[in-house]
C-alpha atoms as a PDB file:
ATOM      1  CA  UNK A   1       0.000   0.000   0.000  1.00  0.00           C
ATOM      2  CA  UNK A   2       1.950   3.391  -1.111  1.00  0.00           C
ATOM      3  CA  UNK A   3       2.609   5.760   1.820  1.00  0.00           C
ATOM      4  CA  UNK A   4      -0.084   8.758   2.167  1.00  0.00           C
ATOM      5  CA  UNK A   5       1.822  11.975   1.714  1.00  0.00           C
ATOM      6  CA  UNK A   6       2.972  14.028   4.916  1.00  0.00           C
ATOM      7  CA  UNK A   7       0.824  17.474   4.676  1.00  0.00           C
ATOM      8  CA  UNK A   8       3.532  19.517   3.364  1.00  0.00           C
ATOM      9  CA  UNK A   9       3.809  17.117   0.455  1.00  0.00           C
ATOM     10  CA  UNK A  10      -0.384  17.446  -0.033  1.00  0.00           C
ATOM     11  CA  UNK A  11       0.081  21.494   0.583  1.00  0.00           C
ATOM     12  CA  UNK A  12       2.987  21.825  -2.008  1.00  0.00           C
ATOM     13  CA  UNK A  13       1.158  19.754  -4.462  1.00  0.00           C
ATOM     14  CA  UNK A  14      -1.741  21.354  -4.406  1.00  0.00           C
ATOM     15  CA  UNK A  15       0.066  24.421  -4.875  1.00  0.00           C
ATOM     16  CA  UNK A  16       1.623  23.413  -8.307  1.00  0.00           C
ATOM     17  CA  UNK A  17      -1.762  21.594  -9.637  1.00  0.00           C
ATOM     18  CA  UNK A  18      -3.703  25.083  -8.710  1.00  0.00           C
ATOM     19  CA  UNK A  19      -0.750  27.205 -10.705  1.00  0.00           C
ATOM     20  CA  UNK A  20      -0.778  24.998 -13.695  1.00  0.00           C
ATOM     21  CA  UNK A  21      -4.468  25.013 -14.021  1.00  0.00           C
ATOM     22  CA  UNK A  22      -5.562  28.506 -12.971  1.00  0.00           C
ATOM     23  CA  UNK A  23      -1.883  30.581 -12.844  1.00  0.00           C
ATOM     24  CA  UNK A  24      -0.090  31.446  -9.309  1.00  0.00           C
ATOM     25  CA  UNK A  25      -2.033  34.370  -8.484  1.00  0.00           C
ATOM     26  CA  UNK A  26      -4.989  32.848  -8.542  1.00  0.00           C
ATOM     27  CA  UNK A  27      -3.395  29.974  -5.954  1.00  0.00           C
ATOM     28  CA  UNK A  28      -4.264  32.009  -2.947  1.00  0.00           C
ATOM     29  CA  UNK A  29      -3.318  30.024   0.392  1.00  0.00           C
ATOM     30  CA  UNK A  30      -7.480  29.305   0.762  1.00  0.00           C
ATOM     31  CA  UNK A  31      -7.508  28.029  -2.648  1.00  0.00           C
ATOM     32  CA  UNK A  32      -4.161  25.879  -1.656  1.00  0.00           C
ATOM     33  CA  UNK A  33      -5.878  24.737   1.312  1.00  0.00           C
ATOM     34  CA  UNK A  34      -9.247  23.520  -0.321  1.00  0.00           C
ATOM     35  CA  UNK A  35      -7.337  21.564  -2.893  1.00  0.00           C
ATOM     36  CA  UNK A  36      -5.511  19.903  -1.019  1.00  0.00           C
ATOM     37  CA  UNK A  37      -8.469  19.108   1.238  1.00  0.00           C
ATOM     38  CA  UNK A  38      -6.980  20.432   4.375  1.00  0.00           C
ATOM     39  CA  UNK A  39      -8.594  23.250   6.707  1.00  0.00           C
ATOM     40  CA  UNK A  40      -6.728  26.355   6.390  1.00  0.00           C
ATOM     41  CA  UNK A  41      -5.636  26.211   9.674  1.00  0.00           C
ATOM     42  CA  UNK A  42      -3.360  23.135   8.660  1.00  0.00           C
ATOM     43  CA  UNK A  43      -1.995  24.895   5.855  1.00  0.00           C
ATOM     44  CA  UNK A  44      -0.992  28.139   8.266  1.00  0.00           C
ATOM     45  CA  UNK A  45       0.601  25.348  10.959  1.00  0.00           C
ATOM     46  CA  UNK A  46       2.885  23.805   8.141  1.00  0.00           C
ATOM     47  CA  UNK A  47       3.637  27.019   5.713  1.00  0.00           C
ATOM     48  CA  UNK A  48       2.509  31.092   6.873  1.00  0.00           C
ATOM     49  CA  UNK A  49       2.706  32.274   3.131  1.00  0.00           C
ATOM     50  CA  UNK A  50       2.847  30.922  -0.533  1.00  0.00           C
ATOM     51  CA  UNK A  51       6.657  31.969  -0.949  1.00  0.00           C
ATOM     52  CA  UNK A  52       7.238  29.516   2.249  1.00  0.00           C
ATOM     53  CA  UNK A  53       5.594  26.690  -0.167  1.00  0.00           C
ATOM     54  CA  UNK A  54       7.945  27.527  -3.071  1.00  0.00           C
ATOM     55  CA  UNK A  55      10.367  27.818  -0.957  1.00  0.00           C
ATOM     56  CA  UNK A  56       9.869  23.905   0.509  1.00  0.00           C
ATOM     57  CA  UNK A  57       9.068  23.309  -3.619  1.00  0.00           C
ATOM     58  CA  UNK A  58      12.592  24.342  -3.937  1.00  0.00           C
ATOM     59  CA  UNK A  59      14.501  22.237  -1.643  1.00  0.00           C
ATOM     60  CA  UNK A  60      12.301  19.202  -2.940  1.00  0.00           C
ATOM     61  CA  UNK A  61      13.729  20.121  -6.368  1.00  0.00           C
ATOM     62  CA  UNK A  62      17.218  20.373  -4.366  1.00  0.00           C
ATOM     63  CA  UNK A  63      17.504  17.176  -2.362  1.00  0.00           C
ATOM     64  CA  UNK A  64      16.281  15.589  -6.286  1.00  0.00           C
ATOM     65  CA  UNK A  65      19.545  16.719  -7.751  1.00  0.00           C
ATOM     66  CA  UNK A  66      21.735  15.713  -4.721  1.00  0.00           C
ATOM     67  CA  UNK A  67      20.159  12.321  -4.409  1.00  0.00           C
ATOM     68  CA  UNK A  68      21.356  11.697  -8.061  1.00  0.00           C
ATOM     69  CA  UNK A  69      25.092  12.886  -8.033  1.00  0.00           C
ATOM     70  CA  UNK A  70      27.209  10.742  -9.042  1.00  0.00           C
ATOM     71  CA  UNK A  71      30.170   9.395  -6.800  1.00  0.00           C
ATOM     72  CA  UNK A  72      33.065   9.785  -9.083  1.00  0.00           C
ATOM     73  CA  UNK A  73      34.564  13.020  -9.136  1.00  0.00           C
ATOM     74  CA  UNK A  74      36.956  12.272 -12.772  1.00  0.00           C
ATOM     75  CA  UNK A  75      34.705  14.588 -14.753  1.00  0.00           C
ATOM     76  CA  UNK A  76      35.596  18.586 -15.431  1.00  0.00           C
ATOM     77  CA  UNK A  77      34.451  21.269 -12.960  1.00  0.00           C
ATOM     78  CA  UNK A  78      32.188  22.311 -16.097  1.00  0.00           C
ATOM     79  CA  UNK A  79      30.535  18.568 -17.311  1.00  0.00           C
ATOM     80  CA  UNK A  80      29.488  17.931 -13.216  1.00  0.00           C
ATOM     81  CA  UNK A  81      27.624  21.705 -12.807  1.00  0.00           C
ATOM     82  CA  UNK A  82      25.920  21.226 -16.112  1.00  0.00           C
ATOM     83  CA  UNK A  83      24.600  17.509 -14.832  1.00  0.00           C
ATOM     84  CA  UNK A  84      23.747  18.498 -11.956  1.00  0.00           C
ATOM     85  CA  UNK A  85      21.319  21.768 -13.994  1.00  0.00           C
ATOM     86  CA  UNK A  86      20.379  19.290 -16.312  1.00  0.00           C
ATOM     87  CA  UNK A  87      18.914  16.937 -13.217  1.00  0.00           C
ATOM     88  CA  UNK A  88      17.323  19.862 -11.956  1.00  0.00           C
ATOM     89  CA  UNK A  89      15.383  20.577 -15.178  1.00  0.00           C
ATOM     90  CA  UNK A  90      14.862  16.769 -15.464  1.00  0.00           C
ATOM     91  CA  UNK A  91      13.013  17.329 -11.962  1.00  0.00           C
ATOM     92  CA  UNK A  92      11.188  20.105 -12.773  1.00  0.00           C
ATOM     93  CA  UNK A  93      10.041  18.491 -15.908  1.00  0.00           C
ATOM     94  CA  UNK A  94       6.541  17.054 -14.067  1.00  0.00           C
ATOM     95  CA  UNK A  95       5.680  20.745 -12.997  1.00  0.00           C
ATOM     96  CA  UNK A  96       6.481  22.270 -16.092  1.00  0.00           C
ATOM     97  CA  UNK A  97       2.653  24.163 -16.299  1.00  0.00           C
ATOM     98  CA  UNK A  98       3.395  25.343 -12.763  1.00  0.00           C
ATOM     99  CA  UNK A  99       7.012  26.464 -13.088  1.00  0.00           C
ATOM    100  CA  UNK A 100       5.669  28.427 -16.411  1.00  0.00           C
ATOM    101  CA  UNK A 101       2.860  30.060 -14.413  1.00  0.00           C
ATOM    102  CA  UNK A 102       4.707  30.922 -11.847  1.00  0.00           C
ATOM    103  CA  UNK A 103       7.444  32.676 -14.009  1.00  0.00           C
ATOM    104  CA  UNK A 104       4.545  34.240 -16.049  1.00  0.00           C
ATOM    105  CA  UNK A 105       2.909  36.076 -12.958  1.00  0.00           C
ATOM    106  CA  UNK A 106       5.976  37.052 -11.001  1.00  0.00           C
ATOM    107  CA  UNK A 107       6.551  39.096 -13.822  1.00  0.00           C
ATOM    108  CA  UNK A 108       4.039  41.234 -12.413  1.00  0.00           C
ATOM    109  CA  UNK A 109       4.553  40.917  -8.700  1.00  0.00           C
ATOM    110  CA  UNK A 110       8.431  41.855  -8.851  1.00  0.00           C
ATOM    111  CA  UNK A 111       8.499  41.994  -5.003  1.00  0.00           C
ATOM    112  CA  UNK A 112       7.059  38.712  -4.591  1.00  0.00           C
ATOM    113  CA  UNK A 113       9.973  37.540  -7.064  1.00  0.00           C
ATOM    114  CA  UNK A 114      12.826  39.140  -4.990  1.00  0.00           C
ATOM    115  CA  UNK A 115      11.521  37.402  -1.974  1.00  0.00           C
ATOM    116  CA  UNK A 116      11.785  34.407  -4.014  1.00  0.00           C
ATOM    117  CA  UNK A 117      15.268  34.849  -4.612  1.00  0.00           C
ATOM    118  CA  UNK A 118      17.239  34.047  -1.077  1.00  0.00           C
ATOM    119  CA  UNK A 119      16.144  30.571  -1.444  1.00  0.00           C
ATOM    120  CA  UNK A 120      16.722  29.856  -5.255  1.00  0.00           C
ATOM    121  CA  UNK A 121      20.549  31.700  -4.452  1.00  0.00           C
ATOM    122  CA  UNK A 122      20.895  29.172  -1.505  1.00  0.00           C
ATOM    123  CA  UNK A 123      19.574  26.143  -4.194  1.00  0.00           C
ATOM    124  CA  UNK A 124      22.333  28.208  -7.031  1.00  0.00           C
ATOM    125  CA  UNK A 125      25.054  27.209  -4.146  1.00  0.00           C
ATOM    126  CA  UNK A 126      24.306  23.516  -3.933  1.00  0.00           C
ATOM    127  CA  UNK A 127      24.459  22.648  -7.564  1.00  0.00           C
ATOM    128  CA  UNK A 128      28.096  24.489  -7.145  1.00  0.00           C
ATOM    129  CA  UNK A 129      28.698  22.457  -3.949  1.00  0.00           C
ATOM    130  CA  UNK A 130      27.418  19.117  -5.997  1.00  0.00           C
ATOM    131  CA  UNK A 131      29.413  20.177  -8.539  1.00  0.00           C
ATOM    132  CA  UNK A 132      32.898  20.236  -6.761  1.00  0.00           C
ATOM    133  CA  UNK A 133      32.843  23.891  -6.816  1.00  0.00           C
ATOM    134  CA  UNK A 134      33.284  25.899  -4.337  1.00  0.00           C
ATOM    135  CA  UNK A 135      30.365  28.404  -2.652  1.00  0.00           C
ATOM    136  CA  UNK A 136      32.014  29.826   0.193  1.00  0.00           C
ATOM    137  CA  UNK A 137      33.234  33.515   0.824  1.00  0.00           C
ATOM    138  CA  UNK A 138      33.359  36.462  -1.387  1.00  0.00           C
ATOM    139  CA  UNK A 139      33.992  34.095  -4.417  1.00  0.00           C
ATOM    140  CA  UNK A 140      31.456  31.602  -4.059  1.00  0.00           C
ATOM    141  CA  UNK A 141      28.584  34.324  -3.238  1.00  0.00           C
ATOM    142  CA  UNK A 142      29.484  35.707  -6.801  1.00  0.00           C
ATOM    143  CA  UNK A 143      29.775  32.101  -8.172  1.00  0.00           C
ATOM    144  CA  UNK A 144      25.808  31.498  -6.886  1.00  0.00           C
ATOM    145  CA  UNK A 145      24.336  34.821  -8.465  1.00  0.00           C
ATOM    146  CA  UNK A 146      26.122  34.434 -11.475  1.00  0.00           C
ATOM    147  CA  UNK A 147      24.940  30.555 -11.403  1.00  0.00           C
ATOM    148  CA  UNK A 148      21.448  31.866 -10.890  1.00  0.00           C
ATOM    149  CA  UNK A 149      21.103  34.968 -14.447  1.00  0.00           C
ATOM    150  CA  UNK A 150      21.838  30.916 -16.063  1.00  0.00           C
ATOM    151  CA  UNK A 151      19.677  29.210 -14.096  1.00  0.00           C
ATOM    152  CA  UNK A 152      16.687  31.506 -14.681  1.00  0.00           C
ATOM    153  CA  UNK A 153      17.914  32.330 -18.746  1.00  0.00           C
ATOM    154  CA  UNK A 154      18.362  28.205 -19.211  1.00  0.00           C
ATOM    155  CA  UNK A 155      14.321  28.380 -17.271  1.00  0.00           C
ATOM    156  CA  UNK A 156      13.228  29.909 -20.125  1.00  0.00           C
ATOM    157  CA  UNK A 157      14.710  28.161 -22.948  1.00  0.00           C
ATOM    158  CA  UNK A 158      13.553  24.858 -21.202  1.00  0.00           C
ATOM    159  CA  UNK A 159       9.704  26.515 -21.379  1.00  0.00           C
ATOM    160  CA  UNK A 160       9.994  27.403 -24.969  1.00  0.00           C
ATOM    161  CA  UNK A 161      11.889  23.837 -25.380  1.00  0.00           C
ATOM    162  CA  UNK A 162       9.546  21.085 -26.953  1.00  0.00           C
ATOM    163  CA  UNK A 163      11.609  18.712 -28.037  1.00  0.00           C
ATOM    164  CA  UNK A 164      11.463  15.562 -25.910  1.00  0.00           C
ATOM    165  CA  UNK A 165      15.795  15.181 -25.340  1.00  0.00           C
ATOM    166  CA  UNK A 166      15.643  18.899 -24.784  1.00  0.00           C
ATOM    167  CA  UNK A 167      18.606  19.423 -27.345  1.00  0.00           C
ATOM    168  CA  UNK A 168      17.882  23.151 -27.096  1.00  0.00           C
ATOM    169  CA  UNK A 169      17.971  23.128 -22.893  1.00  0.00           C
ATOM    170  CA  UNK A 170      21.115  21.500 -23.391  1.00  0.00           C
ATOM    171  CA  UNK A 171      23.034  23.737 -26.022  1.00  0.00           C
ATOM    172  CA  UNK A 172      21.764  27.256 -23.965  1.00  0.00           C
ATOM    173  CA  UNK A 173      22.638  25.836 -21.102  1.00  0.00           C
ATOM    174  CA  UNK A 174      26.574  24.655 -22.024  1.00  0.00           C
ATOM    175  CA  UNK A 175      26.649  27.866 -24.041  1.00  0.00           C
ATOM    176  CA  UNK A 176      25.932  29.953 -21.108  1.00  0.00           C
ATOM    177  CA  UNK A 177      27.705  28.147 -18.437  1.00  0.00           C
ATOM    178  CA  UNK A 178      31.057  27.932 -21.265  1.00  0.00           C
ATOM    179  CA  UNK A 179      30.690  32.137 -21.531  1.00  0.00           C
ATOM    180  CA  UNK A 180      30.595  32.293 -17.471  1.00  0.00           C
ATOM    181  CA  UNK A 181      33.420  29.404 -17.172  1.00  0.00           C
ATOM    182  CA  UNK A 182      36.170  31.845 -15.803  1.00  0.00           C
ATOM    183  CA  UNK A 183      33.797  33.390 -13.199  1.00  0.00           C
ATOM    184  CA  UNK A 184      31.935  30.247 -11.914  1.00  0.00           C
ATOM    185  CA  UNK A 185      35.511  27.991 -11.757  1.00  0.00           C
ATOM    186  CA  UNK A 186      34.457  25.972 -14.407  1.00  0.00           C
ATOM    187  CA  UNK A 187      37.068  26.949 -16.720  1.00  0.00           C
ATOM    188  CA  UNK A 188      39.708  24.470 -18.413  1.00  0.00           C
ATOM    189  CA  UNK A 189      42.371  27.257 -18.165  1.00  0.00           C
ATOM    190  CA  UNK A 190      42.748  30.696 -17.244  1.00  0.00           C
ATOM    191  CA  UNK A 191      43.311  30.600 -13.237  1.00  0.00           C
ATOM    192  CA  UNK A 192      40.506  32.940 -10.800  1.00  0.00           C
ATOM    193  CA  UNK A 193      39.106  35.821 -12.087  1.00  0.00           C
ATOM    194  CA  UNK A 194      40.116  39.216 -10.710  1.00  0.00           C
ATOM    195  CA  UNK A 195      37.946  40.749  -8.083  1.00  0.00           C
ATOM    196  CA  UNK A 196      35.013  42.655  -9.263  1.00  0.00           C
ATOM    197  CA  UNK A 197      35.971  46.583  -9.025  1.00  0.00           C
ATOM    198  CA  UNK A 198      34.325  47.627  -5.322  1.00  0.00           C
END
């Protein structure tokens, strides 16, 4: 008998079933509630606003990518950070109608979108982490934000992306993450970067 889903599971659900059908401003936190067939005051115990479920969306999508990395380290710096983008995608491929709704209507909340942010930087720092690379200090800060323009650039050539090996994911992704190499670490050659002027 399959194991009935903690609430937080039911909540965040809910939450990407009522975006892909309706659009993420719609998904208020009483519309989250009634679909997933919980009294509000059960959604409010687990989760006090909808960036809290995106955030706990996120870190699903997270511990997806870390349960998958591979053991052996003999790949590049730049093959293991693209993997571990591509597995994140791969993950995100089920929610596609939410992910696009949600990208669609933060357009026009932009301070619900920078709220958003913290938590997709802290995500940006695991794939580095994953990855070999480090995410620490001054350097690794700038590693995650740069990590995160290709992140959300790569989002929206995945959306626009119909083909079903996502060739086109693929080739904007290395693209971008090639351009970047020096910055993120990724580089075959070339040594740090200098520090950004202050």
């Amino acid at each position: 008998m399959p194991k009935r889903p903690d609430r937080a599971t039911r909540i965040v659900d809910a939450a990407l079933r009522l975006a892909a059908r309706e659009g993420w401003r719609r998904a208020s936190l009483a519309a989250i509630a009634a679909e997933a067939r919980l009294p509000v005051l059960e959604v409010h115990a687990v989760f006090r606003s909808r960036g809290a479920i995106l955030d706990a969306f996120h870190r699903r999508i997270d511990e997806a990518v870390l349960a998958g990395a591979p053991e052996a380290d003999s790949e590049r710096p730049h093959d293991r950070l693209f993997d571990a983008l591509m597995r994140r995608l791969e993950a995100l491929q089920p929610h596609r109608e939410a992910v696009r709704a949600v990208m669609r209507d933060a357009r026009s909340d932009p301070v619900a979108s920078l709220a958003d942010l913290p938590a997709l930087l802290g995500s940006m720092e695991w794939m580095l982490e994953v990855s070999g690379i480090p995410a620490n200090g001054w350097r690794g800060r700038l590693r995650a934000k740069i990590l995160l323009g290709i992140y959300l650039a790569t989002l929206r050539a995945w959306l626009a992306d119909e083909s079903p090996d996502m060739m086109k994911t693929m080739a904007a992704l290395d693209h971008r993450l090639r351009n970047a190499g020096r910055w993120l670490g990724t580089a075959d050659a070339g040594g740090e970067p200098p520090a950004p002027a202050a």
